[in-house]
Every structure is written in structure tokens, then in C-alpha cells.
C-alpha atoms as a PDB file:
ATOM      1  CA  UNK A   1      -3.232 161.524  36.969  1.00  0.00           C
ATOM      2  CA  UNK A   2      -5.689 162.139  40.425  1.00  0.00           C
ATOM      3  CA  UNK A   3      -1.873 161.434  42.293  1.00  0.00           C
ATOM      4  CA  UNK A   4      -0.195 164.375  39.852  1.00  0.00           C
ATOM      5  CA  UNK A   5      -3.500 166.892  40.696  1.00  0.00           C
ATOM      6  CA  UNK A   6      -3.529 165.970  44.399  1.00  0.00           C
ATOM      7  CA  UNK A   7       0.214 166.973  44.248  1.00  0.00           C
ATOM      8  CA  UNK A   8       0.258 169.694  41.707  1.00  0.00           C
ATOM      9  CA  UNK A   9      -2.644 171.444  43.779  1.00  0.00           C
ATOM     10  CA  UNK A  10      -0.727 171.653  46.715  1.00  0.00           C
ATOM     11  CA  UNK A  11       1.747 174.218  44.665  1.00  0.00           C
ATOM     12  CA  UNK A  12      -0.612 177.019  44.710  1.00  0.00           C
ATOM     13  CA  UNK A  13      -0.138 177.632  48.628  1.00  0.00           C
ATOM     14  CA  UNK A  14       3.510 176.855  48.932  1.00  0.00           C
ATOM     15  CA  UNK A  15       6.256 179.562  48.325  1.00  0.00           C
ATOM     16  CA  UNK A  16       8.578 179.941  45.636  1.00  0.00           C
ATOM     17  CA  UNK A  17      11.418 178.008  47.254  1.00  0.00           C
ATOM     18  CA  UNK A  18       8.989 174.701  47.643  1.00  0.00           C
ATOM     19  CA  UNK A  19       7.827 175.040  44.332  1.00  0.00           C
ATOM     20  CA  UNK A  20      11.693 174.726  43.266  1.00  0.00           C
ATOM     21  CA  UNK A  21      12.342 172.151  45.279  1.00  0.00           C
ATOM     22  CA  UNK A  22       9.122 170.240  44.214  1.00  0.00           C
ATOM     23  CA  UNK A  23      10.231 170.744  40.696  1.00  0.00           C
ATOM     24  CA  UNK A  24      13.836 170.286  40.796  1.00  0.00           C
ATOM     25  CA  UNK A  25      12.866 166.792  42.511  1.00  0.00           C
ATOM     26  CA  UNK A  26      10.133 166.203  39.685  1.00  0.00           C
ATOM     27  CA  UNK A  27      13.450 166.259  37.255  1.00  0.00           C
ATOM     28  CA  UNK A  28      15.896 164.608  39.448  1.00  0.00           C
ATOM     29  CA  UNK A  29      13.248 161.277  39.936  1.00  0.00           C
ATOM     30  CA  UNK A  30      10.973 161.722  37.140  1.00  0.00           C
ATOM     31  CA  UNK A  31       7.972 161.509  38.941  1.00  0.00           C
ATOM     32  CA  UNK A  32       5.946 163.927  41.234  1.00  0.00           C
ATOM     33  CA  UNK A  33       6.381 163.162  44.593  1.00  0.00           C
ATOM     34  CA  UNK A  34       2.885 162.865  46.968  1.00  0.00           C
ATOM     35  CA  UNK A  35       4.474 163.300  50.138  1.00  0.00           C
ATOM     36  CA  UNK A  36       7.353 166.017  49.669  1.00  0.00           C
ATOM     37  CA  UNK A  37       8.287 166.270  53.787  1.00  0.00           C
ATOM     38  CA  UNK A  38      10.263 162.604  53.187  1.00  0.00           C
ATOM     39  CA  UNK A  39      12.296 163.901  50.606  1.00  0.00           C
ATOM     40  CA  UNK A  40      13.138 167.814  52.261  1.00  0.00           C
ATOM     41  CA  UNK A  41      14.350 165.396  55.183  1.00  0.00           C
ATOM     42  CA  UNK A  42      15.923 163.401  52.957  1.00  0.00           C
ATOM     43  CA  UNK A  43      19.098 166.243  52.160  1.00  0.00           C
ATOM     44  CA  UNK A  44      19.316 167.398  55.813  1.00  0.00           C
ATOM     45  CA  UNK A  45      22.660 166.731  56.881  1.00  0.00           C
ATOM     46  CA  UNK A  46      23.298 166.851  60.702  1.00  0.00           C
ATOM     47  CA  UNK A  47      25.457 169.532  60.041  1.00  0.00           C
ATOM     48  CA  UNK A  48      23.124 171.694  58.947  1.00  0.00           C
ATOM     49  CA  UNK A  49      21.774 171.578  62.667  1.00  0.00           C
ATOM     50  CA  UNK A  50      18.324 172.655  61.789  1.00  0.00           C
ATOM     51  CA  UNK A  51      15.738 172.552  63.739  1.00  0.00           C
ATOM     52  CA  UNK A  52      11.827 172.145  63.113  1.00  0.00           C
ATOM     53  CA  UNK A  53       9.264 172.263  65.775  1.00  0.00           C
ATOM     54  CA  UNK A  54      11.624 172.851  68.283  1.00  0.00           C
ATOM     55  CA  UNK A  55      13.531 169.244  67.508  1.00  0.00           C
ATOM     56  CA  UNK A  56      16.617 169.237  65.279  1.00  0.00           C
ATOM     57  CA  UNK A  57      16.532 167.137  62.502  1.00  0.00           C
ATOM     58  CA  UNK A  58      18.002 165.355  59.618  1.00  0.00           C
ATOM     59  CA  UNK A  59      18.584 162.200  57.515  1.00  0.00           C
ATOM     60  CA  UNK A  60      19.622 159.911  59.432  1.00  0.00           C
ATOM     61  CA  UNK A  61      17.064 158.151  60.201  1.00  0.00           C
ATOM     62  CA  UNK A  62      16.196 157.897  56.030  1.00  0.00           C
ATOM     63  CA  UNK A  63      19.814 157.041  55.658  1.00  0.00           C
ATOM     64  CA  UNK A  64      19.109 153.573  57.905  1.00  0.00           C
ATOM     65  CA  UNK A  65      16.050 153.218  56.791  1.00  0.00           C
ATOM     66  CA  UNK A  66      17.542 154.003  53.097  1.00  0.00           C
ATOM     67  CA  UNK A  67      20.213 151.458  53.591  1.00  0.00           C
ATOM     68  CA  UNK A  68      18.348 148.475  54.427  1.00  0.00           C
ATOM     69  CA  UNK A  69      16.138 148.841  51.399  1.00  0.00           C
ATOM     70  CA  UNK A  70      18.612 148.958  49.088  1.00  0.00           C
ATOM     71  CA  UNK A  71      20.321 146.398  50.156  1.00  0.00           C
ATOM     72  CA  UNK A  72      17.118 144.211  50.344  1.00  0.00           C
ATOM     73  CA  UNK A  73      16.535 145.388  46.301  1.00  0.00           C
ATOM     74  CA  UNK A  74      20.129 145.016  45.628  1.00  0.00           C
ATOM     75  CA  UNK A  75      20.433 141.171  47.319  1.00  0.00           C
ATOM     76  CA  UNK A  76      17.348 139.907  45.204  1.00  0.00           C
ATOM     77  CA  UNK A  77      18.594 141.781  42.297  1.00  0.00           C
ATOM     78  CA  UNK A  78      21.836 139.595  42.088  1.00  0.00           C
ATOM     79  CA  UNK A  79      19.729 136.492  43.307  1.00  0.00           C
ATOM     80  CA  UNK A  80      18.091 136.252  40.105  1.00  0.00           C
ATOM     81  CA  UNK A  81      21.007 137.462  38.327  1.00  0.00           C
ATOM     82  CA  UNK A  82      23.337 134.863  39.046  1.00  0.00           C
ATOM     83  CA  UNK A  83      20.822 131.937  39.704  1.00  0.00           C
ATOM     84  CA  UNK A  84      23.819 129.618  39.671  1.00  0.00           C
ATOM     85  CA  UNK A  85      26.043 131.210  41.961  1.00  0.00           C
ATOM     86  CA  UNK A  86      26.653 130.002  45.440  1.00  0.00           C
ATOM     87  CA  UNK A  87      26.604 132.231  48.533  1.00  0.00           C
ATOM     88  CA  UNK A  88      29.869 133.771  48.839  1.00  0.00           C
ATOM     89  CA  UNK A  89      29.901 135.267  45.170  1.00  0.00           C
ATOM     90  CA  UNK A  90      26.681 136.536  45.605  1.00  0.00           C
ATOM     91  CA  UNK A  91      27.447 138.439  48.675  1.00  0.00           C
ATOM     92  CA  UNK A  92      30.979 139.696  46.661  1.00  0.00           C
ATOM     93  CA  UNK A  93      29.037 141.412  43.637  1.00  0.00           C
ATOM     94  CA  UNK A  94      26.306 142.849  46.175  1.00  0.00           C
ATOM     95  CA  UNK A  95      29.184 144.080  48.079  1.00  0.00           C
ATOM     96  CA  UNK A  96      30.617 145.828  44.395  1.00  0.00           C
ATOM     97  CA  UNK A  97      27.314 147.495  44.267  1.00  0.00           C
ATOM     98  CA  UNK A  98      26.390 148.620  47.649  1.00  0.00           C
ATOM     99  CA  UNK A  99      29.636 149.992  48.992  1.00  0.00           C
ATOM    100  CA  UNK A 100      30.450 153.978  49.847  1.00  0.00           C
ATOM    101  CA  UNK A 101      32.656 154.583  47.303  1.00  0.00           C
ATOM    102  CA  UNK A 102      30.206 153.652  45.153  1.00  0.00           C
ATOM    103  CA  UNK A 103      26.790 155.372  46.531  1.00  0.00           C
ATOM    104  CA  UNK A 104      29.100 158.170  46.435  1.00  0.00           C
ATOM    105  CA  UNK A 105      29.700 158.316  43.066  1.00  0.00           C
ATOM    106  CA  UNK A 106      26.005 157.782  42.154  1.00  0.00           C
ATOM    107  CA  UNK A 107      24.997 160.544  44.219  1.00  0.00           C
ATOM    108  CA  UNK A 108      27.701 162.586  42.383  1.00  0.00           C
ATOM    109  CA  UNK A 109      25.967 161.287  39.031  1.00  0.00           C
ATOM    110  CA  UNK A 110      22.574 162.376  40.348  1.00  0.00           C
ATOM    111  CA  UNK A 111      23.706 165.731  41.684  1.00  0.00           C
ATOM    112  CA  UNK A 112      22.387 165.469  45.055  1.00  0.00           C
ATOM    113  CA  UNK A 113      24.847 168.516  45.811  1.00  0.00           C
ATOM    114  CA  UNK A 114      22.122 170.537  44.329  1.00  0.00           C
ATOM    115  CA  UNK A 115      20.121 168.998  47.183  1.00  0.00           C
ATOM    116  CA  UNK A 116      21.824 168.654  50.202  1.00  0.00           C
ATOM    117  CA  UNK A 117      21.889 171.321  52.887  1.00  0.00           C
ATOM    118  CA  UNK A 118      24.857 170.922  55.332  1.00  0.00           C
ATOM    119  CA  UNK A 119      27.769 173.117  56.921  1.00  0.00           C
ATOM    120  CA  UNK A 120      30.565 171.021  55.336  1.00  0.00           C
ATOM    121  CA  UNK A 121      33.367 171.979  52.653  1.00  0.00           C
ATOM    122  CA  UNK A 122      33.669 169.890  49.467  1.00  0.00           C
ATOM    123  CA  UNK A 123      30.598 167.940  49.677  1.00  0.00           C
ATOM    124  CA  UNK A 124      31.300 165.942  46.279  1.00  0.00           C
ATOM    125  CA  UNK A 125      34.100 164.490  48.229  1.00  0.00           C
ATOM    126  CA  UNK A 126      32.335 163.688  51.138  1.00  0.00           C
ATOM    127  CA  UNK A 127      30.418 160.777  52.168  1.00  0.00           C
ATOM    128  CA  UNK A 128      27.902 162.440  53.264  1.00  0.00           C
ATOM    129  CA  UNK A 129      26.893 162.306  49.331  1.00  0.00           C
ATOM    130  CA  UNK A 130      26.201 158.279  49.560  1.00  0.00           C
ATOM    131  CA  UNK A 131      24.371 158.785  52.664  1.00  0.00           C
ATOM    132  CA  UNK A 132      21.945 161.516  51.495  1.00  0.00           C
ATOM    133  CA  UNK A 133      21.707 158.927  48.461  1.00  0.00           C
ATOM    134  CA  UNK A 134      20.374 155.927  51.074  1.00  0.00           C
ATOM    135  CA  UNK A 135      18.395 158.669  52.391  1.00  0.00           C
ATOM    136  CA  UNK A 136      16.673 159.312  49.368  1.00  0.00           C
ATOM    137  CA  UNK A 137      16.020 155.496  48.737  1.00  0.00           C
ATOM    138  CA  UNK A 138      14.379 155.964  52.402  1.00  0.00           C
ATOM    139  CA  UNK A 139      12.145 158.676  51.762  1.00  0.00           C
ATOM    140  CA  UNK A 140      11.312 156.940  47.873  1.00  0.00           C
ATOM    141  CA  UNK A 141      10.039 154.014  50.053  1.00  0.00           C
ATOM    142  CA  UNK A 142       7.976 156.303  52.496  1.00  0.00           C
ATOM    143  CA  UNK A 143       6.253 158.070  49.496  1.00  0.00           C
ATOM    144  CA  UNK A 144       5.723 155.089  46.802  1.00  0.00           C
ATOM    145  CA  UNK A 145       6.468 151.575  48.269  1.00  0.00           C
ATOM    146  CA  UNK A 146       8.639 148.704  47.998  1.00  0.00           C
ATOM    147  CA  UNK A 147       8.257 147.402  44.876  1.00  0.00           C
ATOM    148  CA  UNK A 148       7.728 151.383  43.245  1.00  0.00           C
ATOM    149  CA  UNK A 149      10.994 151.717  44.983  1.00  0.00           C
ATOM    150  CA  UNK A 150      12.714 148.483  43.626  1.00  0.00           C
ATOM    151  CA  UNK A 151      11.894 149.098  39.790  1.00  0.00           C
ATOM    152  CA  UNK A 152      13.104 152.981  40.317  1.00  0.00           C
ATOM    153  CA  UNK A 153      16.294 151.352  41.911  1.00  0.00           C
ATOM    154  CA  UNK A 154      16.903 148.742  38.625  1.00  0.00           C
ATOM    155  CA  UNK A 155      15.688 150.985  36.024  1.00  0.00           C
ATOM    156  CA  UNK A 156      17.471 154.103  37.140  1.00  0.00           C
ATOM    157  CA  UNK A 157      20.556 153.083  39.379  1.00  0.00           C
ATOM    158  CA  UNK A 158      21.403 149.256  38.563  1.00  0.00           C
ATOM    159  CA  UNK A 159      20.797 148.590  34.464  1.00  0.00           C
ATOM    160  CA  UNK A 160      22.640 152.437  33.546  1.00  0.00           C
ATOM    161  CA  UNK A 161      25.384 152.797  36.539  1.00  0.00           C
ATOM    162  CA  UNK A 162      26.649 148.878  36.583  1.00  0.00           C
ATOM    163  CA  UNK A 163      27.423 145.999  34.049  1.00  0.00           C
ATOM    164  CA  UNK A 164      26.782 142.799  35.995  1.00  0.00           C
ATOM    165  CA  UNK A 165      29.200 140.879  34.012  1.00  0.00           C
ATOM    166  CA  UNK A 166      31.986 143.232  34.234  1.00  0.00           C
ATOM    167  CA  UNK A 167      31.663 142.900  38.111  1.00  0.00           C
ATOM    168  CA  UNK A 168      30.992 139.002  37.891  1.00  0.00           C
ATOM    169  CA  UNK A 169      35.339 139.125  36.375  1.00  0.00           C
ATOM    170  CA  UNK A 170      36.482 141.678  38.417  1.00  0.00           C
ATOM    171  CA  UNK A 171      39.335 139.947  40.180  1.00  0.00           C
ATOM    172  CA  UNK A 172      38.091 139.280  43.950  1.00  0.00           C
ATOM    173  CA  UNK A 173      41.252 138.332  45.522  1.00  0.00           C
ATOM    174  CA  UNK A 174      41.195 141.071  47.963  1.00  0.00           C
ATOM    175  CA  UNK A 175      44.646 140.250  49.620  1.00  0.00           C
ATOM    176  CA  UNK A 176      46.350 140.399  46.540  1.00  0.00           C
ATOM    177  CA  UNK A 177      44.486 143.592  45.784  1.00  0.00           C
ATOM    178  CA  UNK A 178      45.903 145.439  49.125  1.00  0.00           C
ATOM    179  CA  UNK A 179      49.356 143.681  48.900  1.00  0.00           C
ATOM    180  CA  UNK A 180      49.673 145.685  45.852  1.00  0.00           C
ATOM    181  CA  UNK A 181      48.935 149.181  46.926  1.00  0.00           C
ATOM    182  CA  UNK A 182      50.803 148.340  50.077  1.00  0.00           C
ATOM    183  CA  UNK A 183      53.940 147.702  47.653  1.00  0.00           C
ATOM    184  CA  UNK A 184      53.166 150.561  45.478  1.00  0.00           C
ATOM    185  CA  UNK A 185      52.762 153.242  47.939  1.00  0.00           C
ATOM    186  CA  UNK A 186      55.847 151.299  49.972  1.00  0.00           C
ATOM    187  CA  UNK A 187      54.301 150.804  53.430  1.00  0.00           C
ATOM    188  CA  UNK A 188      53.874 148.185  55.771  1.00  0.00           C
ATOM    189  CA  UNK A 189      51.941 145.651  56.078  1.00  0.00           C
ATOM    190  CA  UNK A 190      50.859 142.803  58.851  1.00  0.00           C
ATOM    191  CA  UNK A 191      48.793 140.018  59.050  1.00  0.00           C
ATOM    192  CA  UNK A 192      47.676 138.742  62.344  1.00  0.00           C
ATOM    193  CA  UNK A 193      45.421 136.119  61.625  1.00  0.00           C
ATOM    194  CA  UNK A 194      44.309 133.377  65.001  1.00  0.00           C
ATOM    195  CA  UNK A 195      42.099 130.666  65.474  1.00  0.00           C
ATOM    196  CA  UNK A 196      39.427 131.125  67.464  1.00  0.00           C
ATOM    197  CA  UNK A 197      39.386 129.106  70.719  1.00  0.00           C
ATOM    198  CA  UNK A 198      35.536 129.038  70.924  1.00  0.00           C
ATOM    199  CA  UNK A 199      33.642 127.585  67.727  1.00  0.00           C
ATOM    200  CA  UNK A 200      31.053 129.863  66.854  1.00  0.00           C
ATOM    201  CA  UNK A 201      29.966 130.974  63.521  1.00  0.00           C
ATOM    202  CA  UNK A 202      33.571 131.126  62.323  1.00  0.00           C
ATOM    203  CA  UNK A 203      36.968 129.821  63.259  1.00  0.00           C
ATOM    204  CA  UNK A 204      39.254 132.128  61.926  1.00  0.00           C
ATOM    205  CA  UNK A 205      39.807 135.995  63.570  1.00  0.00           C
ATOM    206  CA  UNK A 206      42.526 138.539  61.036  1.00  0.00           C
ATOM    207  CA  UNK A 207      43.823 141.865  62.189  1.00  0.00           C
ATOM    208  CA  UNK A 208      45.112 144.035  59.581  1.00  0.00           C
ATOM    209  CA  UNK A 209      47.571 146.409  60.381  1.00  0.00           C
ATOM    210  CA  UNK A 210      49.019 148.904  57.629  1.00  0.00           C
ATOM    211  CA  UNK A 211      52.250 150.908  59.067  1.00  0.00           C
ATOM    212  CA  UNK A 212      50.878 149.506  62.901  1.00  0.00           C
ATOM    213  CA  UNK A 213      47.992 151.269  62.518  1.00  0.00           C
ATOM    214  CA  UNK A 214      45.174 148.489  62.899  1.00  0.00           C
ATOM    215  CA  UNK A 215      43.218 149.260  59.762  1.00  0.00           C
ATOM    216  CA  UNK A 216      40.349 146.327  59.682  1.00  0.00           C
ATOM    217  CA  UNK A 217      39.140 143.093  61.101  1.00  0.00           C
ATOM    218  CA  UNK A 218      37.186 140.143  60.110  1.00  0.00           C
ATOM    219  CA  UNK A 219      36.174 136.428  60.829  1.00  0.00           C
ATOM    220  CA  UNK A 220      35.901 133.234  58.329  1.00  0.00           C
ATOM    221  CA  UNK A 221      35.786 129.421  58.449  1.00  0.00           C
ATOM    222  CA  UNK A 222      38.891 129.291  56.757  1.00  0.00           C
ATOM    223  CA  UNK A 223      42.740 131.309  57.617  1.00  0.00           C
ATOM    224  CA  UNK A 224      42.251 132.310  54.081  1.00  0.00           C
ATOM    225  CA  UNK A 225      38.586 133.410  54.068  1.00  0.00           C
ATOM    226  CA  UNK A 226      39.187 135.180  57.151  1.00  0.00           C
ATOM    227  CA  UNK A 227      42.490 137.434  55.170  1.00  0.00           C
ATOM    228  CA  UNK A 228      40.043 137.693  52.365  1.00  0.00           C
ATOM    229  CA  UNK A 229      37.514 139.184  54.474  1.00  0.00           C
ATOM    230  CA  UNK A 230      39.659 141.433  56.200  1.00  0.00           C
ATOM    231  CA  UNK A 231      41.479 142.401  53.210  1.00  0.00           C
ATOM    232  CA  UNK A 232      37.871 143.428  51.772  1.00  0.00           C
ATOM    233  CA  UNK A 233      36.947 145.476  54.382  1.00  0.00           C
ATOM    234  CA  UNK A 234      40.376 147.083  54.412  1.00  0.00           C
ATOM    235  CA  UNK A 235      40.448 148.185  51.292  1.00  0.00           C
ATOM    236  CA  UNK A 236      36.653 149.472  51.517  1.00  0.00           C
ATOM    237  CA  UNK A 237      37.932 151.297  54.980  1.00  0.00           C
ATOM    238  CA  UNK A 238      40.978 152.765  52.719  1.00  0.00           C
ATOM    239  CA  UNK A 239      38.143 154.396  49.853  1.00  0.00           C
ATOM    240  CA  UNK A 240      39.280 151.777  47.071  1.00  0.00           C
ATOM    241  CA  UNK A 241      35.810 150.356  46.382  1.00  0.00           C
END
């Protein structure tokens, strides 16, 4: 209650626009935020190309910052979710989770549109939606702390926007996955897959090419890990996850 006064207080000398925002935010998080600067950063997009204090600014610093938490949150999240698991699933259904398409389409969910002030057209569209998302997660962790941050994160993002188990059967044979837009939408497709001449963390090095356009990379201990890995981040770079 002293946090809500020491907030709510604060009101009386801001304008009418901050006492929007401050509200709007209130409804969007369901708490009042302490320290409202973190979270008016939080929507800047470079774009915007504002300037305060005679520095520009915007949220890209939140977005790294953003990022990192989450995935920290995320990663322990499906730790004790799967406590069976090895590695390598793990690191598949944290991928399902924390991936652009789908920040993007929480933001969307959220309506951080109502939020975000940039000079771009069709922001829904736009990745700069996931990124004022990772942004926010920043500027949540600024205001209220890891582990405020981490129950906001499962109670309002992970138990209501994803089913676990649905992701846990989701076929994860990325290769196959690509092969068969590739086929559908009739272009080419290469492979160049080599083995590394110097043994370092991985021994296999795959080159993706789609119409000899080099489309993603990636390393594995196996030939096949290493397709499945580039495969992955292909169809990520193509806006399928």
C-alpha cells in the first residue's frame, strides 16, 4: 500500500499525458509501477529519434537487458518442467518459447502498439513489437526485481500464452520442416554441410542456401545435428517460428 501512495502521489504534479500513460500501464501489468522512467524508455523505438537531455534515446538497451532475463526465467522454467529431459530438448522447447515470431505475437496480445512510439508503418507486423516486449521485461526487472519479474513472466506470459505439452509433441525435425515449404512454395534448396578440420566445440559446419541465396548457418557434433541446427535457424530467419 506505502509503494501504491509513494506512486499515486507522484500523479498530482505530472500532466495529463503521464497520468495516461501511468494508468494505461497500471491496466496493461496490473500493478502500479514505482519507477515509471524504465517503462516510458521501454516503447522508444530508435525510430522515433527522440532525444532527452540532449542524448537520443530508446530501448535498446531494455531490449538486451530484456532479453537476457527472459531467457534466464524461460531456461529455469522448462528446467523444472521437464526434469527428465536431457539437454538438447530442453534447449528445443526454450527455443519454441523465446523466438521472434513468437514475442511478436505476445506483444500483439498485450497491445504494446498502444505503447510504442516509433516512425515506422505497420507496427503489428514489425518486429520491433517483440523487441519493445524484451524491453518491457527489462524495465519490469529495473522497477520490481528478478524474482517479481519471473512470477509476472509465468503467471501472465507462460501458463495463458503456451501449453508445455503441446510444444513437448510438436514435431522437431527441422529439416523435414523446411524441405516441405521448400517443395510447397517450389524453390531450391542446398545443403552444404563440412567437417570441420579443427576440433573445437563441434565437428560439423552446414550452409543453407534457398534459391543460392545463403539463408543460415550452424555447427553440431553430428552431420545431422549440424542440418538440424541450421534448418532451425533457417526457418526462424524465414518468420516460421
Amino acid at each position: 500500500m506505502r509503494l501504491f501512495s509513494l506512486s499515486y502521489s507522484k500523479l498530482l504534479f505530472c500532466s495529463k499525458a503521464e497520468k495516461e500513460f501511468f494508468f494505461k500501464l497500471k491496466n496493461l501489468l496490473g500493478y502500479f509501477p514505482h519507477s515509471i522512467h524504465y517503462y516510458k524508455k521501454a516503447f522508444i523505438h530508435k525510430s522515433a529519434n527522440t532525444i532527452e537531455n540532449g542524448k537520443r534515446i530508446c530501448n535498446e538497451r531494455l531490449e538486451y537487458l530484456g532479453d537476457t532475463v527472459l531467457d534466464s526465467i524461460i531456461a529455469d522454467y522448462v528446467f523444472h518442467a521437464f526434469p527428465q529431459e536431457s539437454e538438447g530438448f530442453l534447449t528445443k522447447i526454450k527455443s519454441r518459447i523465446v523466438n521472434r515470431k513468437s514475442l511478436n505475437k505476445i506483444a500483439n496480445i498485450l497491445h504494446l502498439d498502444a505503447f510504442i512510439i516509433c516512425n515506422i508503418p505497420q507496427i503489428q507486423s514489425n518486429d520491433a513489437m517483440g523487441n519493445a516486449f524484451e524491453a518491457l521485461v527489462g524495465a519490469i526487472y529495473l522497477d520490481k526485481g528478478y524474482n517479481f519479474t519471473k512470477k509476472f513472466i509465468i503467471s501472465k506470459i507462460l501458463t495463458t500464452q503456451f501449453d508445455l505439452d503441446f510444444l513437448a509433441r510438436v514435431d522437431c525435425n527441422y529439416k523435414s520442416q523446411l524441405l516441405e515449404i521448400i517443395q510447397k512454395n517450389k524453390d531450391t534448396i542446398d545443403f552444404d554441410t563440412i567437417e570441420l578440420s579443427e576440433k573445437t566445440q563441434h565437428n560439423f559446419h552446414t550452409t543453407i542456401y534457398i534459391n543460392n541465396v545463403e539463408i543460415a548457418q550452424a555447427n553440431g557434433d553430428t552431420k545431422k545435428e549440424s542440418e538440424q541446427a541450421a534448418s532451425h535457424n533457417a526457418l526462424d530467419n524465414l518468420g516460421i517460428f
